[in-house]
N, C-alpha and C. Protein backbone atom coordinates (compact mmCIF):
# COMPACT_ATOMS: atom_id res chain seq x y z
N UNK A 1 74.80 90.34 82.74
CA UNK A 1 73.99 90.05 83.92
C UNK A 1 73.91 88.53 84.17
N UNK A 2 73.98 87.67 83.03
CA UNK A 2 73.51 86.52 83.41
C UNK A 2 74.92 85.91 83.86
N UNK A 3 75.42 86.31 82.83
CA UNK A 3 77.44 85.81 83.95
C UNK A 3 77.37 86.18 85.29
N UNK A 4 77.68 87.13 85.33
CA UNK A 4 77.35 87.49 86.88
C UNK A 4 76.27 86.86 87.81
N UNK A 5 75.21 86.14 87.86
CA UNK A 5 74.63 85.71 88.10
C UNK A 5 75.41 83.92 88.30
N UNK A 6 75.35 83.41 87.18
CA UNK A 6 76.22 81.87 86.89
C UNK A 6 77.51 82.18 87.72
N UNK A 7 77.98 83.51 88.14
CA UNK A 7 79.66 83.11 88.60
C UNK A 7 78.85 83.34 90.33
N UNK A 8 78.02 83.65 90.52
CA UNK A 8 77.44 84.27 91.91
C UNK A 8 76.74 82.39 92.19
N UNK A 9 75.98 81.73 91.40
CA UNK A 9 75.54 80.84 91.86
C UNK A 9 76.78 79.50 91.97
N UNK A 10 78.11 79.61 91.44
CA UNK A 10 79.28 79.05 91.72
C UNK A 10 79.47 79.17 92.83
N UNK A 11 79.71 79.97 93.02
CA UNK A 11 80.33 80.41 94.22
C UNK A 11 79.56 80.19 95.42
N UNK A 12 78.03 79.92 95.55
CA UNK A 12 77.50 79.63 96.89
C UNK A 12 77.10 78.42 96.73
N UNK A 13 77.50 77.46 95.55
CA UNK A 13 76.94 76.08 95.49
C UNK A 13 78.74 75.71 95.90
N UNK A 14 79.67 76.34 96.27
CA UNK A 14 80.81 75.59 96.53
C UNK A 14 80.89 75.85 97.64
N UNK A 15 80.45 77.32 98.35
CA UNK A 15 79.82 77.29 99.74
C UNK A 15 79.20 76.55 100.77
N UNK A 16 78.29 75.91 99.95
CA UNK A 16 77.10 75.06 100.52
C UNK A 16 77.73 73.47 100.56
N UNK A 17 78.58 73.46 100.94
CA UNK A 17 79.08 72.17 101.35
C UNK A 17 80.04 72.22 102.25
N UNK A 18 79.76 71.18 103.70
CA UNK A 18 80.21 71.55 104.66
C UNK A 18 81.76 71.71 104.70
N UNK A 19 82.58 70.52 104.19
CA UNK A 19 84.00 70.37 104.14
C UNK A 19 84.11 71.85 103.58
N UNK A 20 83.68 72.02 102.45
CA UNK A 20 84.31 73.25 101.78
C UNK A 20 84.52 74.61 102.76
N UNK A 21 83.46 74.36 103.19
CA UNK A 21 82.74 75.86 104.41
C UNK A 21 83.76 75.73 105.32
N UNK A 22 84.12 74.41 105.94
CA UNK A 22 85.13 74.24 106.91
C UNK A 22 86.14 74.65 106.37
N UNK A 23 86.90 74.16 105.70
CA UNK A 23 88.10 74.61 104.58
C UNK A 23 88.29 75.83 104.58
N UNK A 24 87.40 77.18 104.05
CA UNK A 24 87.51 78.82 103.78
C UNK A 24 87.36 78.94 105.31
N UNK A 25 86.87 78.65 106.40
CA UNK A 25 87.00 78.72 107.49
C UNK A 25 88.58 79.02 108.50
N UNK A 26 89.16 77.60 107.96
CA UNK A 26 90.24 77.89 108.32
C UNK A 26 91.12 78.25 107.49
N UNK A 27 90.76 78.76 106.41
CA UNK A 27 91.86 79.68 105.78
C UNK A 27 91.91 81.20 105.55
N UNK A 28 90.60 82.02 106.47
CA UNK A 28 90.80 82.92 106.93
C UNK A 28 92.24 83.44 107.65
N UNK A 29 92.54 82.75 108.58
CA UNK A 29 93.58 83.13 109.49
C UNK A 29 94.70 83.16 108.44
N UNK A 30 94.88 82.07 107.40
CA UNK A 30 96.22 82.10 107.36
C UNK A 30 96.09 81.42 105.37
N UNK A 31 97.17 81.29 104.78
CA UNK A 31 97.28 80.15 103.66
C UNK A 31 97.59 79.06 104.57
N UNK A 32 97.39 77.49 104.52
CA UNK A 32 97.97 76.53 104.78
C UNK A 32 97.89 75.64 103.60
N UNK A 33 98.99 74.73 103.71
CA UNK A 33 99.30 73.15 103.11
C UNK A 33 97.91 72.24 103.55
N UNK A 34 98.05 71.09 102.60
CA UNK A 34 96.73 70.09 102.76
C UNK A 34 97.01 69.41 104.17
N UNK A 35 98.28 69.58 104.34
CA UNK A 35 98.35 68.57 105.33
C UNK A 35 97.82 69.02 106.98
N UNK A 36 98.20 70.89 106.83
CA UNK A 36 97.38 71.92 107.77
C UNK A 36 96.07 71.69 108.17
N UNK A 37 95.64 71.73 106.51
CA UNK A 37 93.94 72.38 106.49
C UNK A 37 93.49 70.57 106.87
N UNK A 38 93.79 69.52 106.70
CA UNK A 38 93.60 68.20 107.38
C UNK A 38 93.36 67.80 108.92
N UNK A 39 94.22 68.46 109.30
CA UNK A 39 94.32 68.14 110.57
C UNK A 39 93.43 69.40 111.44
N UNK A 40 93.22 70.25 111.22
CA UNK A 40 92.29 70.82 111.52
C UNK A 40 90.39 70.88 110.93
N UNK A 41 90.61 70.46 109.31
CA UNK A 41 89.12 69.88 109.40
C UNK A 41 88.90 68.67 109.32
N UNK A 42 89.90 67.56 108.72
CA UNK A 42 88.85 66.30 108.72
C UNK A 42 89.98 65.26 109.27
N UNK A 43 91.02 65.55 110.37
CA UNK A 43 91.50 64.70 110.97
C UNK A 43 90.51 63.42 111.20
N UNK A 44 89.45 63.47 112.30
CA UNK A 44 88.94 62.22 112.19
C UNK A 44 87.44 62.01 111.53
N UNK A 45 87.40 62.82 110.49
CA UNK A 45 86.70 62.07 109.20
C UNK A 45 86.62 62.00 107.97
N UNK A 46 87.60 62.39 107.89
CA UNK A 46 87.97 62.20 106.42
C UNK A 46 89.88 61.95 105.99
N UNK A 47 90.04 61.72 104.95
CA UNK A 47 91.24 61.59 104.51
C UNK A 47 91.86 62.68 103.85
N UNK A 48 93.40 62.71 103.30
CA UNK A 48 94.08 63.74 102.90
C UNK A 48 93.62 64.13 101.61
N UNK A 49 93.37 62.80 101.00
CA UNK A 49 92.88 62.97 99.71
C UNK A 49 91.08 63.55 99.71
N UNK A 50 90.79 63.57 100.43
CA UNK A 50 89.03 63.87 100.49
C UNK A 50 89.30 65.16 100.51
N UNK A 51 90.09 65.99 101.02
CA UNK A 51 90.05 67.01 101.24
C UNK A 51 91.22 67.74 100.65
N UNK A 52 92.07 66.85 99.79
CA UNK A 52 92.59 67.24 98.77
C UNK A 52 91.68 67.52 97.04
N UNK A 53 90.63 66.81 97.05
CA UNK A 53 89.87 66.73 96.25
C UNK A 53 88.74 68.05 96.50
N UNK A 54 88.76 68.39 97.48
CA UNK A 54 87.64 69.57 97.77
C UNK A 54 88.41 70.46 98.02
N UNK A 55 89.68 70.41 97.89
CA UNK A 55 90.71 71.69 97.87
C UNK A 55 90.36 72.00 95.89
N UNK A 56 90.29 70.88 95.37
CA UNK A 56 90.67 70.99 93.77
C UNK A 56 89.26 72.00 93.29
N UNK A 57 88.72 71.58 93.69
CA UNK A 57 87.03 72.21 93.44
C UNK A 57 86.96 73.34 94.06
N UNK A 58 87.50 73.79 94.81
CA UNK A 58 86.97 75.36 95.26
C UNK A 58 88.87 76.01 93.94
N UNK A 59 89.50 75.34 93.87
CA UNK A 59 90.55 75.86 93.25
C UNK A 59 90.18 76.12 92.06
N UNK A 60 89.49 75.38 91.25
CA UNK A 60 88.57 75.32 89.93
C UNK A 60 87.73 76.55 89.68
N UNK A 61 87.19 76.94 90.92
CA UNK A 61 86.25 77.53 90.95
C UNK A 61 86.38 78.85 91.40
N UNK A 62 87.88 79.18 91.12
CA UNK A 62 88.68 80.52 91.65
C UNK A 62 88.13 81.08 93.40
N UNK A 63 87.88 80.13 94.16
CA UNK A 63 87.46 80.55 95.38
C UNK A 63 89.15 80.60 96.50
N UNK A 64 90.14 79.34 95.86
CA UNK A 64 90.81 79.20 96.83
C UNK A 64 92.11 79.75 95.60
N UNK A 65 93.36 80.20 96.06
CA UNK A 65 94.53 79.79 94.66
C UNK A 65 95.66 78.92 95.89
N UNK A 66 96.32 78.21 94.61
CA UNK A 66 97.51 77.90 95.28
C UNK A 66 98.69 78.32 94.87
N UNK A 67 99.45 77.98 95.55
CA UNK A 67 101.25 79.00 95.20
C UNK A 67 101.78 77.48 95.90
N UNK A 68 102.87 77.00 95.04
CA UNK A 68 103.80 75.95 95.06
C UNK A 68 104.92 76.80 96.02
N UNK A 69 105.43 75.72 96.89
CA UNK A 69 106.74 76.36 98.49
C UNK A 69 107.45 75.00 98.12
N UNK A 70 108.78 75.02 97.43
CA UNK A 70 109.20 73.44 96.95
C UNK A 70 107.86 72.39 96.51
N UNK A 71 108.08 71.13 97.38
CA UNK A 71 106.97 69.85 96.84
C UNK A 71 105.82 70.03 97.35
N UNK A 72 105.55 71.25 97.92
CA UNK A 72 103.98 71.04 98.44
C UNK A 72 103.15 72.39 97.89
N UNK A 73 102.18 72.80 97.87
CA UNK A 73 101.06 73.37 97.41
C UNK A 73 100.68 73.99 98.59
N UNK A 74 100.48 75.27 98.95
CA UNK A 74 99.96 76.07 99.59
C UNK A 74 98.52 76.58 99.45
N UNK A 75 97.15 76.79 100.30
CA UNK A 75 96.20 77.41 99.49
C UNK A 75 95.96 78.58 100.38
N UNK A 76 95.66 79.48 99.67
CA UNK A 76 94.74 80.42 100.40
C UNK A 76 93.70 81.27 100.15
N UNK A 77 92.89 81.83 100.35
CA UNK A 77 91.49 82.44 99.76
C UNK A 77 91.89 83.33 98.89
N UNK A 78 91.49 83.51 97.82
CA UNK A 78 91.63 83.73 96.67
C UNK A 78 91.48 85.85 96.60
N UNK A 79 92.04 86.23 96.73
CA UNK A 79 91.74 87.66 96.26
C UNK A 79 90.64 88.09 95.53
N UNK A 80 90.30 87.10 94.56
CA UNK A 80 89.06 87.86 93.61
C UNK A 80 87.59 88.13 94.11
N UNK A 81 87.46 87.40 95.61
CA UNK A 81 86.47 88.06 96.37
C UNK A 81 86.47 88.68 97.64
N UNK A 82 85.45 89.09 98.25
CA UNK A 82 85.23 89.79 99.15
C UNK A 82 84.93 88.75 100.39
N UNK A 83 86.12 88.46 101.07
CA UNK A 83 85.39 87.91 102.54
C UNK A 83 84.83 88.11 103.59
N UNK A 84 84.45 89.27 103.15
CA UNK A 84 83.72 90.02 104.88
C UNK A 84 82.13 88.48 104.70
N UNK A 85 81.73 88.33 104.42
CA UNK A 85 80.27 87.66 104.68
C UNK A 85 81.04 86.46 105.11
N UNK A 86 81.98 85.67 105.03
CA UNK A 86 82.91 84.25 106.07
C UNK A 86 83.12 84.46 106.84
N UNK A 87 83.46 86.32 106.86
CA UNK A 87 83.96 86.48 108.66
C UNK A 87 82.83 86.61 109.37
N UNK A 88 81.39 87.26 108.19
CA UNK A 88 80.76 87.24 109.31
C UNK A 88 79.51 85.88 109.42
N UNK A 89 79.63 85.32 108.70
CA UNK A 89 79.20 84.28 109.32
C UNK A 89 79.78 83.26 110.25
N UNK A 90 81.05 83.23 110.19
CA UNK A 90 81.69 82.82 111.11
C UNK A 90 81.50 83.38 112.57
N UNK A 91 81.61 84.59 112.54
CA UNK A 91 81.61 85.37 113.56
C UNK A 91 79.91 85.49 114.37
N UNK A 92 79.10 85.46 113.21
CA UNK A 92 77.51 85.01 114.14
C UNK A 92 77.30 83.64 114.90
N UNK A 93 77.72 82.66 114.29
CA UNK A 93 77.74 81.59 114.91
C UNK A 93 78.51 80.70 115.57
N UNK A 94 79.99 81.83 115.70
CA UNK A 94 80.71 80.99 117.39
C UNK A 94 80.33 82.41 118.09
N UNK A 95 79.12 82.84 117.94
CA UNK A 95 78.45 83.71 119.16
C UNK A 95 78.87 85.23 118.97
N UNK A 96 79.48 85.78 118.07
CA UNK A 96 79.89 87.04 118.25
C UNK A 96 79.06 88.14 118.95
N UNK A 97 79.64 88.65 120.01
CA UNK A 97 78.62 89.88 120.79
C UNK A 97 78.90 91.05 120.02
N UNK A 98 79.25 91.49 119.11
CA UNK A 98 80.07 92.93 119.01
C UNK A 98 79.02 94.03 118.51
N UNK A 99 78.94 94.91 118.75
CA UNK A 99 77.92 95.73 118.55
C UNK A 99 77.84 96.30 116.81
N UNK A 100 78.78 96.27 115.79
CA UNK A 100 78.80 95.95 114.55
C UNK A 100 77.35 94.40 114.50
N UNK A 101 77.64 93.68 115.01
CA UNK A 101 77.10 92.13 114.89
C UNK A 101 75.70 92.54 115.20
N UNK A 102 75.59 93.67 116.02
CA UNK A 102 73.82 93.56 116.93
C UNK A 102 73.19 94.40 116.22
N UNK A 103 73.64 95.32 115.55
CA UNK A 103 73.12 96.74 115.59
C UNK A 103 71.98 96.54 114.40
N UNK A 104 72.05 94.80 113.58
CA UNK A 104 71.02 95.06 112.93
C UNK A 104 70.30 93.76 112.72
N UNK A 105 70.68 93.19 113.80
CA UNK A 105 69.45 91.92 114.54
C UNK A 105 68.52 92.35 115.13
N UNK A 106 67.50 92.10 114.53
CA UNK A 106 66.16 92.33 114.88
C UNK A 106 65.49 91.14 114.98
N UNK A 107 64.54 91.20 116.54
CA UNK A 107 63.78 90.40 117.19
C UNK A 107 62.75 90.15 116.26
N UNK A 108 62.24 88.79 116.10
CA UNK A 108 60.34 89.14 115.18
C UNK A 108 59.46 89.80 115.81
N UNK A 109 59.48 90.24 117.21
CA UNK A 109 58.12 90.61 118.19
C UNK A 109 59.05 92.30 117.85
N UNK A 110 60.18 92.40 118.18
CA UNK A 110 60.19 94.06 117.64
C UNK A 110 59.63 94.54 116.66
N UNK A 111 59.69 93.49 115.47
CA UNK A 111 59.04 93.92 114.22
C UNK A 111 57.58 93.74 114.00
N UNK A 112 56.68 93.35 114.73
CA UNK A 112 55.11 93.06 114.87
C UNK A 112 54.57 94.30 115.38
């Protein structure tokens, strides 16, 4: 129980940082190279290496794996978990309408 617990609080303390969040974000769609996942999250604020370094830490932390394609490093979300809760947080907050999404949002005045 308590492993399970220590591998559960890994995993949302590597969450809880924005680059990272951005990062599993865009690697829903697809695996990409650093040079991909760059230019889509920290073109203009951060560097290759900043976000080569927060590639290393979710890799550490079995969230992301990589697979070598010749000289470059590929990453992509890791099989050993479940991503439905990225899609759907992703999916609540660029607005998702879908009736899966509604069916169990509840108002506070419904619930009073």
């Amino acid at each position: 129980m308590k492993s399970d617990l220590n591998n559960a609080l890994k995993f949302f303390s590597a969450l809880a940082d924005e680059t990272r969040l951005k990062i599993l974000l865009s690697l829903i769609e697809k695996p990409q190279n650093v040079t991909q996942i760059y230019d889509i999250v920290g073109k203009d604020t951060m560097t290759i290496s900043a976000i080569s370094h927060q590639l290393k830490t979710l890799a550490d932390n079995n969230i992301v794996k990589v697979k070598r394609k010749g000289r470059q490093k590929v990453y992509g979300l890791s099989e050993d978990h479940c991503w439905c809760i990225l899609r759907d947080v992703q999916n609540k907050f660029d607005g998702c309408s879908c009736k899966s999404c509604n069916k169990n949002n509840y108002h506070l005045e419904e619930l009073i």
